[in-house]
Protein backbone atom coordinates (compact mmCIF):
# COMPACT_ATOMS: atom_id res chain seq x y z
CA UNK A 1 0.93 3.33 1.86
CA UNK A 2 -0.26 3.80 -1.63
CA UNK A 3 -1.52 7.08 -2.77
CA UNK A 4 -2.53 6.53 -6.59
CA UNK A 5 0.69 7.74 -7.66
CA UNK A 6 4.33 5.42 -7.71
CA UNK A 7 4.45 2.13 -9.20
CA UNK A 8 1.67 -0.05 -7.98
CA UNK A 9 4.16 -3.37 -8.92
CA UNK A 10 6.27 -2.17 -5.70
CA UNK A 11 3.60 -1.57 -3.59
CA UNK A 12 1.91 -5.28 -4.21
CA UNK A 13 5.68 -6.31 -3.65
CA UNK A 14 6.31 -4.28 -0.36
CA UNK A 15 2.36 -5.46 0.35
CA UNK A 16 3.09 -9.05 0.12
CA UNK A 17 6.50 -8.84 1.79
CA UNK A 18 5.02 -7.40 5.09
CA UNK A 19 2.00 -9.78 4.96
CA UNK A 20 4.66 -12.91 5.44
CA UNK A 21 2.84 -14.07 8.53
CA UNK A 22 -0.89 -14.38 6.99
CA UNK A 23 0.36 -17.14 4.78
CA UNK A 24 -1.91 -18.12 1.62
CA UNK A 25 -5.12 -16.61 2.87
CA UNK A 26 -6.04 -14.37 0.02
CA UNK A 27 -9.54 -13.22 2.13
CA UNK A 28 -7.21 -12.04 4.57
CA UNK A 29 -4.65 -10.16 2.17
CA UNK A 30 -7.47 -8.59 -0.15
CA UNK A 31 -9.17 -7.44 3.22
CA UNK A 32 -6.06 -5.95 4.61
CA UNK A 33 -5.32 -4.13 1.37
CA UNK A 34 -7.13 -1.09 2.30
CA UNK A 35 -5.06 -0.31 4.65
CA UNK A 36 -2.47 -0.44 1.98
CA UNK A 37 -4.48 2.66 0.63
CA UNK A 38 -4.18 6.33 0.67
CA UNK A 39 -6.03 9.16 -1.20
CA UNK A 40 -6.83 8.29 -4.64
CA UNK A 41 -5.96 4.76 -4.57
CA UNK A 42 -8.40 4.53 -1.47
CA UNK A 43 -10.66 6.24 -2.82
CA UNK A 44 -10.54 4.26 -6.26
CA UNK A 45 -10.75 0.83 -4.09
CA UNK A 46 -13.98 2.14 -1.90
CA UNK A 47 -15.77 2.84 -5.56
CA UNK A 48 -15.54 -0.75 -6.38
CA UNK A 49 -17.50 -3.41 -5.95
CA UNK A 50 -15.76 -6.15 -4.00
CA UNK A 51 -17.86 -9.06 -5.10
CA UNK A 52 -15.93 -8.87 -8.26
CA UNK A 53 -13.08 -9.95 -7.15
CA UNK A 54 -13.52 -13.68 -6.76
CA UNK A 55 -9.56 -14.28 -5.71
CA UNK A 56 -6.65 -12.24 -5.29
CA UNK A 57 -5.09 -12.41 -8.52
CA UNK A 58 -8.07 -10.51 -9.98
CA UNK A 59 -8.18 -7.97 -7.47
CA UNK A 60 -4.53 -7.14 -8.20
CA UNK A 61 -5.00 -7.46 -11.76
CA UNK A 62 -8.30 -4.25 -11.34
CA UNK A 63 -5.48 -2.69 -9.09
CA UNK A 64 -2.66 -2.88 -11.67
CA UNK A 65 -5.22 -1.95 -14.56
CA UNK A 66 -5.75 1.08 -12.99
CA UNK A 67 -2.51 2.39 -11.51
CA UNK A 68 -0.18 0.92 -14.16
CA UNK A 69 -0.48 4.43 -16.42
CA UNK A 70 2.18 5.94 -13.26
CA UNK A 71 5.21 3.34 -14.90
CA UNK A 72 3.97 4.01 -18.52
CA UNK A 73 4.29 7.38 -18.45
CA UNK A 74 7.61 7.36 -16.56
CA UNK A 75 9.91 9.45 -17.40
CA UNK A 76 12.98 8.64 -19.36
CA UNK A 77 16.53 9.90 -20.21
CA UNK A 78 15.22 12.67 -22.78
CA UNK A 79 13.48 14.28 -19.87
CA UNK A 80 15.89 14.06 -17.23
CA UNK A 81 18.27 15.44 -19.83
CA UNK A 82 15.92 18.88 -19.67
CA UNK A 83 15.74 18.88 -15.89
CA UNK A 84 17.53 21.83 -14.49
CA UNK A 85 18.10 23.54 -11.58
CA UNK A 86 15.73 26.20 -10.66
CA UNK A 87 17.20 29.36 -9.80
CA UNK A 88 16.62 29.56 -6.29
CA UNK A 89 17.17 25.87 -5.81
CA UNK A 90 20.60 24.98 -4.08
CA UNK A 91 22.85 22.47 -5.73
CA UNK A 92 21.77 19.42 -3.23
CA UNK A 93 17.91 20.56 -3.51
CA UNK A 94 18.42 20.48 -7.65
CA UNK A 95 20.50 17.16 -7.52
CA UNK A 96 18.25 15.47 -4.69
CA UNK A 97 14.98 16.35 -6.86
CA UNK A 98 16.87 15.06 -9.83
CA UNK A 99 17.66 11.70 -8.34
CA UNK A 100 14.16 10.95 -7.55
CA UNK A 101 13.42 11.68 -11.06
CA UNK A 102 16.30 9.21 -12.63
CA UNK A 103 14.85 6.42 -10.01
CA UNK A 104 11.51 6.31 -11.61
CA UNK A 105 13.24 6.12 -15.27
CA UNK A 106 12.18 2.97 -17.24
CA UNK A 107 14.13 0.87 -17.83
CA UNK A 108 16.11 1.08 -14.59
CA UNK A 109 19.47 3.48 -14.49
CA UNK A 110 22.61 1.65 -13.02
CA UNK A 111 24.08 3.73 -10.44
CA UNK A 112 27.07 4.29 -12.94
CA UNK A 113 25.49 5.47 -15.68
CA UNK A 114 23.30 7.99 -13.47
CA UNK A 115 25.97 9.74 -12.12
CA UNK A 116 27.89 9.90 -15.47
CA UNK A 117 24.80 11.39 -16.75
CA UNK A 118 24.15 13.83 -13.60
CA UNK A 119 27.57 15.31 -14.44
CA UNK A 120 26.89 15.32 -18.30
CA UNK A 121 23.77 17.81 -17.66
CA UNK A 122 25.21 19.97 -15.33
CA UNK A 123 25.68 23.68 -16.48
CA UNK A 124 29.21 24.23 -17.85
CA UNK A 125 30.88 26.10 -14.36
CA UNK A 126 29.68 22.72 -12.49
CA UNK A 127 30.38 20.01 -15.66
CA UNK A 128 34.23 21.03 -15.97
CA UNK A 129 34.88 20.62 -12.14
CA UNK A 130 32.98 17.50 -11.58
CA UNK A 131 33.29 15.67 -14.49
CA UNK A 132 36.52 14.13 -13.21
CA UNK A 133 34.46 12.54 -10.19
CA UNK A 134 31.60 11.15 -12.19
CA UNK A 135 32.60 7.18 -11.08
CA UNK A 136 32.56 8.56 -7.37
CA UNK A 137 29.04 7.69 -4.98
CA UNK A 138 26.25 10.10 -6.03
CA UNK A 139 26.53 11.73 -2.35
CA UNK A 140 30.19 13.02 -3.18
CA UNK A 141 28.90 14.73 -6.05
CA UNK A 142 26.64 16.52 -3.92
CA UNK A 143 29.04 17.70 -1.99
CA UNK A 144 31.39 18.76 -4.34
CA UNK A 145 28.17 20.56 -6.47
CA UNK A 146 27.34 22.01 -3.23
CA UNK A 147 31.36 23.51 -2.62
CA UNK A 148 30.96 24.87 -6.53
CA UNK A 149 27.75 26.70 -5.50
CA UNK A 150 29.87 28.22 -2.66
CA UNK A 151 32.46 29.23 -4.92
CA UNK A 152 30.13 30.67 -7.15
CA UNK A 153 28.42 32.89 -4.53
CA UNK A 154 32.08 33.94 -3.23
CA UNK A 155 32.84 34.73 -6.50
CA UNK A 156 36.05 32.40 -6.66
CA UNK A 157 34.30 30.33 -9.03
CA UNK A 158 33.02 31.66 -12.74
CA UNK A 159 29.28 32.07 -13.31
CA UNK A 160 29.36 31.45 -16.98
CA UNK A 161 25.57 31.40 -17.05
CA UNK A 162 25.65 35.01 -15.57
CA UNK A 163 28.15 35.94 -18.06
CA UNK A 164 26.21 34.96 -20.83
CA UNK A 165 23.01 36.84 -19.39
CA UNK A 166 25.08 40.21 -19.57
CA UNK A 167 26.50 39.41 -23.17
């Protein structure tokens, strides 16, 4: 389902893939399209006026004219760089919330260089122990993050950010 917001490009591509069976019938696949459609992007299709659409190329092209703003204003490395942890937000909430954010960067992150650059942004009591995993799966980091935060609450582990708070 498509809601307005997400890259329309993968939902025509997850749209087609799951319409396999219809074949080349475009009245079929620009009939079944609304039920493709959530919210916005429902209610965006109901406003128009389906006798403009003489084919299925130019019904995709009205649907891509009006949804493609969601991959142009995607964010990129600057902002992900400024994405912090809240401070009630556990470690896997923060890095789970920041994941989603890296997947929608354009271009496209490789898995390596996302977790390189997870670690690089991480406050300095989390950076200095995980920075020797970066090259590790994205789930161990987690779960190392997530042992830091336990240290930190135990008070085994330095809170420099609370240090610097009392300074």
């Amino acid at each position: 389902m498509f809601d307005g917001t997400g890259d329309p490009k993968v939902h025509l591509r997850t749209y087609c893939d799951k319409l396999v069976g219809v074949g080349k019938d475009e009245r079929i696949c620009m009939k079944l399209f609304t039920r493709s459609l959530t919210g916005d992007a429902l209610s965006w299709y109901i406003s128009q006026n389906p006798k403009k659409w003489v084919n299925w190329v130019s019904m995709t092209s009205d649907f891509m004219d009006q949804f493609t703003f969601n991959t142009e204003n995607a964010p990129d490395i600057f902002y992900l760089q400024n994405l912090k942890k809240w401070p009630m937000e556990t470690f896997c909430e923060y890095a789970t919330r920041w994941r989603s954010e890296a997947a929608k960067v354009r271009p496209t992150l490789e898995e390596e260089h996302m977790n390189k650059f997870f670690v690089r942004v991480q406050y300095l009591q989390y950076y200095e122990r995980l920075m020797v995993i970066k090259n590790y799966k994205f789930s161990y980091i987690i779960k190392l993050g997530e042992r830091i935060e336990e240290g930190i609450k135990s008070g085994m582990v330095t809170n420099f950010e609370a240090l610097q708070d009392t300074n």
